[in-house]
Structure formats: structure tokens, C-alpha cells
N, C-alpha and C. Protein backbone atom coordinates (compact mmCIF):
# COMPACT_ATOMS: atom_id res chain seq x y z
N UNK A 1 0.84 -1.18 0.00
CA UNK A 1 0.00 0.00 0.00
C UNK A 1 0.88 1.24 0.00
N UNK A 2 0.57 1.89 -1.00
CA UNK A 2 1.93 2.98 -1.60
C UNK A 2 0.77 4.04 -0.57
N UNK A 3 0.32 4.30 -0.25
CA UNK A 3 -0.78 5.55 0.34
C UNK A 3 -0.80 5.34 2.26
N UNK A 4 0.04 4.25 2.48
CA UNK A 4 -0.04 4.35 3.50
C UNK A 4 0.48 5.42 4.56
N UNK A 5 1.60 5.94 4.32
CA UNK A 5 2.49 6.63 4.81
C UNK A 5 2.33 8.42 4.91
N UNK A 6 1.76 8.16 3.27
CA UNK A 6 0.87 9.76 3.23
C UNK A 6 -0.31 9.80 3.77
N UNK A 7 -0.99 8.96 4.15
CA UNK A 7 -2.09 9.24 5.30
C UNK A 7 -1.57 9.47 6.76
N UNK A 8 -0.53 8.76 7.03
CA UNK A 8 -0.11 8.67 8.61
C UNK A 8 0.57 10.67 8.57
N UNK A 9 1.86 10.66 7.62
CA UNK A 9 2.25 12.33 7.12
C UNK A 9 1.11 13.01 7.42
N UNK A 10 -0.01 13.07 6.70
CA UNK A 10 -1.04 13.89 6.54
C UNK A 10 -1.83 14.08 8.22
N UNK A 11 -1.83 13.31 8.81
CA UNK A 11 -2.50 13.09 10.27
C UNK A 11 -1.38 13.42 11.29
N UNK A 12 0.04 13.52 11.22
CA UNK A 12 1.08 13.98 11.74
C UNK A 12 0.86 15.37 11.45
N UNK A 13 1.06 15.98 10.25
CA UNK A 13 0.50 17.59 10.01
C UNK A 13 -0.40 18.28 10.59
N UNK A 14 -2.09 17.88 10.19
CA UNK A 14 -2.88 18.49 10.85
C UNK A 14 -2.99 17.86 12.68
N UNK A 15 -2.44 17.28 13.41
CA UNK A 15 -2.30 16.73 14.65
C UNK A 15 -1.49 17.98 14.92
N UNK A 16 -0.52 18.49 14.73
CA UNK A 16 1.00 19.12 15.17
C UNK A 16 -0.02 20.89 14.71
N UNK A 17 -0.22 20.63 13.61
CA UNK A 17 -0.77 21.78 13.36
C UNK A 17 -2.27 22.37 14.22
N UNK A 18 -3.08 21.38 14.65
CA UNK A 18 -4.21 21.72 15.36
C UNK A 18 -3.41 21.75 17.04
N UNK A 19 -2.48 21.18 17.35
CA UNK A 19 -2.17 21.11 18.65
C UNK A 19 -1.31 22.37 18.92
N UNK A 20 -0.58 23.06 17.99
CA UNK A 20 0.05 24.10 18.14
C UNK A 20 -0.85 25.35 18.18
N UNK A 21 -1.92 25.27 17.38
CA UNK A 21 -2.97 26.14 17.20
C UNK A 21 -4.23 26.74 19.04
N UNK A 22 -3.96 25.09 19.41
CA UNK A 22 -4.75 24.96 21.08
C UNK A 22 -3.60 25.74 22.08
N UNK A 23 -2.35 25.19 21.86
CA UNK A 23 -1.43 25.69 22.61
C UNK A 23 -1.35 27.36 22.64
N UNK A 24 -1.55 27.88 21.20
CA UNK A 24 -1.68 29.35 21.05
C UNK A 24 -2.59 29.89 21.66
N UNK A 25 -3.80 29.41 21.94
CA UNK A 25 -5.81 29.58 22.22
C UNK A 25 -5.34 29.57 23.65
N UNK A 26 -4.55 28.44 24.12
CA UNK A 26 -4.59 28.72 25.56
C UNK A 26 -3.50 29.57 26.48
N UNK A 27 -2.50 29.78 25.69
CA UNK A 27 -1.34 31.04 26.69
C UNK A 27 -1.87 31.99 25.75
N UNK A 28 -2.73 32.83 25.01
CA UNK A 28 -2.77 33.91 24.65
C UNK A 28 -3.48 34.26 26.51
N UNK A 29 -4.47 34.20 26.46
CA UNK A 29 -5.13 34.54 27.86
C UNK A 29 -4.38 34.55 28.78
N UNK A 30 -3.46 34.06 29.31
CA UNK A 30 -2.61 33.17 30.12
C UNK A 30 -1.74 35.02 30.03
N UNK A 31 -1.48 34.87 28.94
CA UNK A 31 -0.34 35.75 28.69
C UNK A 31 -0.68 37.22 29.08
N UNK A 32 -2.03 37.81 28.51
CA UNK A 32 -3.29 38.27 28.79
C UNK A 32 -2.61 38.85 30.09
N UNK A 33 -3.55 38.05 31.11
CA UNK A 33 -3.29 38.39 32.43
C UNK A 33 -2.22 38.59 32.78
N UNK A 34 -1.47 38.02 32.53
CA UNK A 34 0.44 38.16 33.44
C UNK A 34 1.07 39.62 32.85
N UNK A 35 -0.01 40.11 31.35
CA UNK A 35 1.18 41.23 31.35
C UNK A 35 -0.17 42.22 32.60
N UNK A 36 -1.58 42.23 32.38
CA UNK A 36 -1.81 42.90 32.92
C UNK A 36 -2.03 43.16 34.99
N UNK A 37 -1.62 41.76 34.99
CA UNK A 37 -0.78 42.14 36.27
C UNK A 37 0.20 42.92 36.93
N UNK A 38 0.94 43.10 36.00
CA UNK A 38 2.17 44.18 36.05
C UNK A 38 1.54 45.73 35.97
N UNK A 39 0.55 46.08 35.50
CA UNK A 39 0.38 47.13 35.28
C UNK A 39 -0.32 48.02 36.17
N UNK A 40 -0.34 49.45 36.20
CA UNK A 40 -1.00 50.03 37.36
C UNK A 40 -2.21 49.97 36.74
N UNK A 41 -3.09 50.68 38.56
CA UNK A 41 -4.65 50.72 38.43
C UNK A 41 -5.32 51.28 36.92
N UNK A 42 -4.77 52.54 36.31
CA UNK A 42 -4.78 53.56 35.68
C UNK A 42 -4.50 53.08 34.10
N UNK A 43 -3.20 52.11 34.08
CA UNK A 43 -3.08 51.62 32.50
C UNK A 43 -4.01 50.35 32.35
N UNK A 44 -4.19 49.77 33.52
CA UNK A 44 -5.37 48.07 33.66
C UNK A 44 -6.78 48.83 33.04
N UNK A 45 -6.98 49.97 33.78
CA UNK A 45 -8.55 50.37 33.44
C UNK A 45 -8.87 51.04 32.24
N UNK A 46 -7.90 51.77 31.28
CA UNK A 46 -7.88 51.64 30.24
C UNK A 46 -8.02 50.44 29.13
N UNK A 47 -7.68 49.35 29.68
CA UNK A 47 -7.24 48.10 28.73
C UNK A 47 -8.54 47.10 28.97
N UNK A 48 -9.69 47.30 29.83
CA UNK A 48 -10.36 46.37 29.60
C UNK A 48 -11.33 46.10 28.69
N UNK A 49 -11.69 46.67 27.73
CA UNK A 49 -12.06 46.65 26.23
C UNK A 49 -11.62 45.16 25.33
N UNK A 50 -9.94 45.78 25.54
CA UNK A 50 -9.38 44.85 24.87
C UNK A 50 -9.08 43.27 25.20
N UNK A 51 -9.08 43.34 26.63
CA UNK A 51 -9.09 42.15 27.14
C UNK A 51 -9.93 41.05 26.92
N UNK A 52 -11.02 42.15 26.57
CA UNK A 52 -12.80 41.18 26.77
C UNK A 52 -12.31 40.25 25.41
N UNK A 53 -11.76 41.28 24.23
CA UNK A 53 -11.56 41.26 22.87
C UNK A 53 -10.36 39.74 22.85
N UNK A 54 -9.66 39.98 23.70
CA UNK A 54 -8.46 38.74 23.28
C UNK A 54 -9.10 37.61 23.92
N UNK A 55 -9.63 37.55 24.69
CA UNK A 55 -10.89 36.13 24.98
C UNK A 55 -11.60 35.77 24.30
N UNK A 56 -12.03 36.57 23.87
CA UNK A 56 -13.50 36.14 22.72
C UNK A 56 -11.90 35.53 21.29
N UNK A 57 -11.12 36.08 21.00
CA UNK A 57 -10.37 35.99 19.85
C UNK A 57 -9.60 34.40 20.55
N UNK A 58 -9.56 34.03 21.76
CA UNK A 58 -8.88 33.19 21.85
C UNK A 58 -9.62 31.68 21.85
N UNK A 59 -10.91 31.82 22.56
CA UNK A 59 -12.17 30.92 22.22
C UNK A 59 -12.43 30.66 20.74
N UNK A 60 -12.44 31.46 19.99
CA UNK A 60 -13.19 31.01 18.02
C UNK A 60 -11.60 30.71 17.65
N UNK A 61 -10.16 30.96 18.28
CA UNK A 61 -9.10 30.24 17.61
C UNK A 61 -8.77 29.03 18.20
N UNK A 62 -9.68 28.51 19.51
CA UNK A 62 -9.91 27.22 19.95
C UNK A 62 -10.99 26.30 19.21
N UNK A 63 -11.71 27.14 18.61
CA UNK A 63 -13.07 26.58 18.44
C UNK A 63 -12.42 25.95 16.57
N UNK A 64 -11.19 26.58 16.15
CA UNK A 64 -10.70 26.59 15.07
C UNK A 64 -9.41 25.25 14.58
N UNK A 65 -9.05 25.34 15.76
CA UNK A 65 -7.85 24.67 16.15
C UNK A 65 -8.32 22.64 16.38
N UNK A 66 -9.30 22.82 17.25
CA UNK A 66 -9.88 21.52 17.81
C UNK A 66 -9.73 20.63 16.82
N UNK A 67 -11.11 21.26 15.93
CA UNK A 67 -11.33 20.01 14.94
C UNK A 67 -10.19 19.87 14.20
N UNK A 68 -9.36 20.70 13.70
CA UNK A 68 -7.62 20.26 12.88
C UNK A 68 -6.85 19.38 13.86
N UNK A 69 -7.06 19.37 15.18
CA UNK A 69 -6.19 18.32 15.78
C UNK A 69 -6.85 17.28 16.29
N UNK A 70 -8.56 17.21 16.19
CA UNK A 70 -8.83 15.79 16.16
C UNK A 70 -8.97 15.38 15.09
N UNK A 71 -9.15 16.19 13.48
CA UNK A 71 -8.98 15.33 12.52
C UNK A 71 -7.79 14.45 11.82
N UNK A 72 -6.59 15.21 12.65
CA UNK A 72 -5.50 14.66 13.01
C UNK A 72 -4.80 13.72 13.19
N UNK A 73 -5.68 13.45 14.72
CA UNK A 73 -5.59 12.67 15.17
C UNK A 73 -6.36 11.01 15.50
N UNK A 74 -7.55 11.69 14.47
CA UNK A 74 -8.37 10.50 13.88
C UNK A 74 -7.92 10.02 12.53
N UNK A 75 -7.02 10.39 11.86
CA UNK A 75 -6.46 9.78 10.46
C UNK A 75 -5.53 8.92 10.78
N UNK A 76 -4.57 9.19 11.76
CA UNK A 76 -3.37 8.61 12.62
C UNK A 76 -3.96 7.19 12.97
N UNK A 77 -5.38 7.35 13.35
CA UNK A 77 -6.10 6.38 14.58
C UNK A 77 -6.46 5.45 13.31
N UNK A 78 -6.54 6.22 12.05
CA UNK A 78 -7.77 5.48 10.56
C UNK A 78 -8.78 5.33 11.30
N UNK A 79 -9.70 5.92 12.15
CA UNK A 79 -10.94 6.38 12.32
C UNK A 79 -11.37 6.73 10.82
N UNK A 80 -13.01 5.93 10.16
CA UNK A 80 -13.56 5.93 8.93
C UNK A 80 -13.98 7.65 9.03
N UNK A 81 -14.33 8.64 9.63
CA UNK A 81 -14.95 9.74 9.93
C UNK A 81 -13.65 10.41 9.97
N UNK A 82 -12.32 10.39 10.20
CA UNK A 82 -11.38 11.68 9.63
C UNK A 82 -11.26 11.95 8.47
N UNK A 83 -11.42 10.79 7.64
CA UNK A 83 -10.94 11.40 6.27
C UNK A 83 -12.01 12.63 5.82
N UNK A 84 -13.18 12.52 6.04
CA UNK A 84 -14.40 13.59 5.84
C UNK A 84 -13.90 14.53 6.36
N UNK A 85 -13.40 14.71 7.54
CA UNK A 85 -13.47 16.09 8.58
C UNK A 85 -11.97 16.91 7.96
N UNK A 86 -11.50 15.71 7.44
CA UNK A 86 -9.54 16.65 7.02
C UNK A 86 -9.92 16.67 5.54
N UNK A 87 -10.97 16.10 4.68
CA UNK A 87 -11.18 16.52 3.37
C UNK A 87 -11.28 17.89 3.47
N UNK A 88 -12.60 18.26 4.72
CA UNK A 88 -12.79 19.54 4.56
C UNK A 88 -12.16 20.48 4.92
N UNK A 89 -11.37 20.02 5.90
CA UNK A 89 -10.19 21.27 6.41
C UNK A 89 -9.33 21.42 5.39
N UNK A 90 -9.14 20.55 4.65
CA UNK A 90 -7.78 21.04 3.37
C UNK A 90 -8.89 21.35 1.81
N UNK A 91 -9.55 21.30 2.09
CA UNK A 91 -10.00 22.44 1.04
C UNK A 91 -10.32 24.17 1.84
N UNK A 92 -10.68 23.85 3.01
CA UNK A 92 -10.35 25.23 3.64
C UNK A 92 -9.31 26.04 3.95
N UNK A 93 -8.19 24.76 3.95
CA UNK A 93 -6.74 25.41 4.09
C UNK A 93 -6.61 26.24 2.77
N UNK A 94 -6.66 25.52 1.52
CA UNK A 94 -6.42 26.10 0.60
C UNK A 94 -5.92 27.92 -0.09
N UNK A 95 -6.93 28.10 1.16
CA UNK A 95 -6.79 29.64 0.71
C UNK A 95 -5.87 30.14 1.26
N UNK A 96 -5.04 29.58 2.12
CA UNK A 96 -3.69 30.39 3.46
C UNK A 96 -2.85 30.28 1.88
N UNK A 97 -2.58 30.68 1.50
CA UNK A 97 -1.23 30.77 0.42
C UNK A 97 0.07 31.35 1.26
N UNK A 98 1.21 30.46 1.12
CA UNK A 98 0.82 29.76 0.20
C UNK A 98 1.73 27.98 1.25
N UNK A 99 1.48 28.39 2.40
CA UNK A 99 1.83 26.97 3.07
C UNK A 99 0.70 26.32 2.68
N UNK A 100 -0.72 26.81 3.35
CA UNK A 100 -1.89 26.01 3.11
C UNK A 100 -2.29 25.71 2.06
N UNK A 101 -1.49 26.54 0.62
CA UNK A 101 -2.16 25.50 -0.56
C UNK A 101 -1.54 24.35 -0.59
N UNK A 102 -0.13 24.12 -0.41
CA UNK A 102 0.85 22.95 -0.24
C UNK A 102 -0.04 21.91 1.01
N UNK A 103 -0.03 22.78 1.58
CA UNK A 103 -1.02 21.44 3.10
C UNK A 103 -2.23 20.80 2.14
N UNK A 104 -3.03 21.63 1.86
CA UNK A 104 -4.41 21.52 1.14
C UNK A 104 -4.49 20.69 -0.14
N UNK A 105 -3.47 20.61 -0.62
CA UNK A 105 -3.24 20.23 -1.75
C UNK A 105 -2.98 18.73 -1.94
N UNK A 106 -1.85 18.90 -0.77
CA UNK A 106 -1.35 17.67 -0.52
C UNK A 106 -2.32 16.64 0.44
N UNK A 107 -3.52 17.25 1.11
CA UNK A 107 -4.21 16.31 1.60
C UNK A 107 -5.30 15.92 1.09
N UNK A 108 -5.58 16.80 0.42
CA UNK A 108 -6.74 16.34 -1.01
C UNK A 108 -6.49 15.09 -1.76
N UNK A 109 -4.85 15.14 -2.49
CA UNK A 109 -4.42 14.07 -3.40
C UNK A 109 -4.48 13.27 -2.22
N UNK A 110 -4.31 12.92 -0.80
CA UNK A 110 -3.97 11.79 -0.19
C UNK A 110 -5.42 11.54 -0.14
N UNK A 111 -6.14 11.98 0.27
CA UNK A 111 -7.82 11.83 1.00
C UNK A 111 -8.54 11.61 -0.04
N UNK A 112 -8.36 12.04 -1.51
CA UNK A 112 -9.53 11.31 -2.42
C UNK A 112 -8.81 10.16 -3.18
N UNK A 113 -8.32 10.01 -2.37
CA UNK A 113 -7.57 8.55 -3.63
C UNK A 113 -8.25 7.09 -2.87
N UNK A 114 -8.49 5.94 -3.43
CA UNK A 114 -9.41 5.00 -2.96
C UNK A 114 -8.61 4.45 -1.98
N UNK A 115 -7.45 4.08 -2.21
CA UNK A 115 -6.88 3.41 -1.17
C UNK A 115 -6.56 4.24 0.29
N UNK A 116 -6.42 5.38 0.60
CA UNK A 116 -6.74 6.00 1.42
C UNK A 116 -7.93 5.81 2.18
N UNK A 117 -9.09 5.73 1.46
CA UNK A 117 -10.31 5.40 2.06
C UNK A 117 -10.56 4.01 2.27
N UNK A 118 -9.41 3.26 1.87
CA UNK A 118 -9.28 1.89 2.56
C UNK A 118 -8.55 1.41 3.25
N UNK A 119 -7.69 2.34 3.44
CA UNK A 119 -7.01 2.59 4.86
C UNK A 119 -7.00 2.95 6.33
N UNK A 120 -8.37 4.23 5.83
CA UNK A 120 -9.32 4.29 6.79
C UNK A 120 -10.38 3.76 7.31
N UNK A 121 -10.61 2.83 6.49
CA UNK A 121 -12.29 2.08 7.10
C UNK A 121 -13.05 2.94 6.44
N UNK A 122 -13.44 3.89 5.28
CA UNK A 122 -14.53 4.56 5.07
C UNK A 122 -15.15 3.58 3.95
N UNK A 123 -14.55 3.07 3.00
CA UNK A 123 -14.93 2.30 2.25
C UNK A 123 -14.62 0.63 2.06
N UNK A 124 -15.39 -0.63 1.96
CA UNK A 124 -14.65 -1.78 2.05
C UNK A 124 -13.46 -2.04 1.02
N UNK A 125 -12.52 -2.95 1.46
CA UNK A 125 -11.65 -2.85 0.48
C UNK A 125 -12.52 -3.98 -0.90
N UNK A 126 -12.03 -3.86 -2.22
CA UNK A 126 -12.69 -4.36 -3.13
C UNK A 126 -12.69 -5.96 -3.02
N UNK A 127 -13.28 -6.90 -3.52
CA UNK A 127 -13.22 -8.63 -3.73
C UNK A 127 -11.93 -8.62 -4.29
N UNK A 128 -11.26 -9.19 -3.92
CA UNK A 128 -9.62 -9.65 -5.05
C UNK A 128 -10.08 -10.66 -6.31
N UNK A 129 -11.74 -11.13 -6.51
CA UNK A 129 -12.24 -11.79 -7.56
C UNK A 129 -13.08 -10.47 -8.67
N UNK A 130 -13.01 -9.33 -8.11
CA UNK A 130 -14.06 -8.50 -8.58
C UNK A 130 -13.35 -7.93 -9.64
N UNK A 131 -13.95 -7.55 -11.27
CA UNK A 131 -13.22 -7.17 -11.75
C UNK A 131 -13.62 -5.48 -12.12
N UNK A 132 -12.60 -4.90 -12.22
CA UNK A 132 -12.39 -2.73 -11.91
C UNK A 132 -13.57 -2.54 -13.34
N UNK A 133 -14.33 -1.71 -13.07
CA UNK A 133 -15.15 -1.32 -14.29
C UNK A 133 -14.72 0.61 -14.77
């Protein structure tokens, strides 16, 4: 199975890539607070606008991040249901030009090819009596 390896690649990528993405979602806040600890009464009460703003921005880049590192980590697993969830993230990557057309690109050719999807459990593999039409 020549497709094996670029599925496991492809689930190493978006895994590393959705887990780096959570790691960002969760010390932005983190970070957040520690600088505004340091600061007096006077520069803190100016800044809480923005604070509200880097929470809300750090939740929808969690809410962004997740599914890229469980689809990830369900291709890795050949769970039949990643290949669907990372089809669609790498046609969404697509548009980051130009890493994500290379990501996107490259997980498309891995994810619509048949043996991929018989790698994953999404489709049975064919009869070895059946003949290709």
C-alpha cells in the first residue's frame, strides 16, 4: 500500500498543526493576564475593552484549532470519519497561500484517492475476484 504513509504524514501535520494552534488559544489569555498584572490601576482600566476582545479571539481560535487536531488525530487512529473532517479542512486550508495551498493540496491528493479510504475504514476494500469497471 503505496498511500499508507501519506495518510499517517497527513495526520502527523494536521495533529502538530491543530495542537500548536490549542497551545496558542490557551497562553494567549494566560499571557493576557500576566502582562496585565504588572500594570497600574490607571493603565489596567484603560485596557479592559481589549481584554474582553483577546478572549473572545482566543475561544473562536480554539473553536478553530480543535477540529484540525482531532482530525488529526483521527487519520493517525484510521478512524472511517477523519478522512471527511480533514477533506474539509484542506480544502479550507487552501486559501492560506501559500503553506496552506501545499497542506491543502497535498491532503486532497492523499484523501480522495481509494486506497486511502481503505485505509481508513470509510470504504470496504474491493473482492480480489471482482473485476475494476
Amino acid at each position: 500500500m503505496k498511500m499508507q504513509p501519506h495518510v499517517t504524514i497527513l495526520g502527523w501535520i494536521f495533529y502538530l498543526i491543530g495542537c500548536m494552534g490549542l497551545l496558542y488559544a490557551l497562553s494567549l489569555p494566560v499571557l493576557v493576564v500576566l502582562v496585565l498584572a504588572f500594570r497600574t490601576d490607571e493603565q489596567a482600566a484603560r485596557a479592559d475593552p481589549g481584554v474582553g476582545l483577546v478572549f473572545v479571539f482566543a475561544v473562536i481560535y480554539m473553536l478553530i484549532a480543535l477540529p484540525v487536531a482531532l482530525g488529526g488525530w483521527g487519520l493517525r487512529r484510521r478512524k472511517p470519519w477523519s478522512i471527511y473532517l480533514t477533506r474539509l479542512l484542506s480544502c479550507l486550508v487552501l486559501f492560506l497561500w501559500p503553506v496552506g495551498t501545499l497542506i491543502g493540496g497535498y491532503g486532497l491528493w492523499v484523501l480522495f484517492s481509494r486506497e486511502s479510504r481503505v485505509i481508513t475504514g470509510a470504504v470496504k476494500p474491493p473482492r480480489p475476484d471482482a473485476t475494476l469497471e
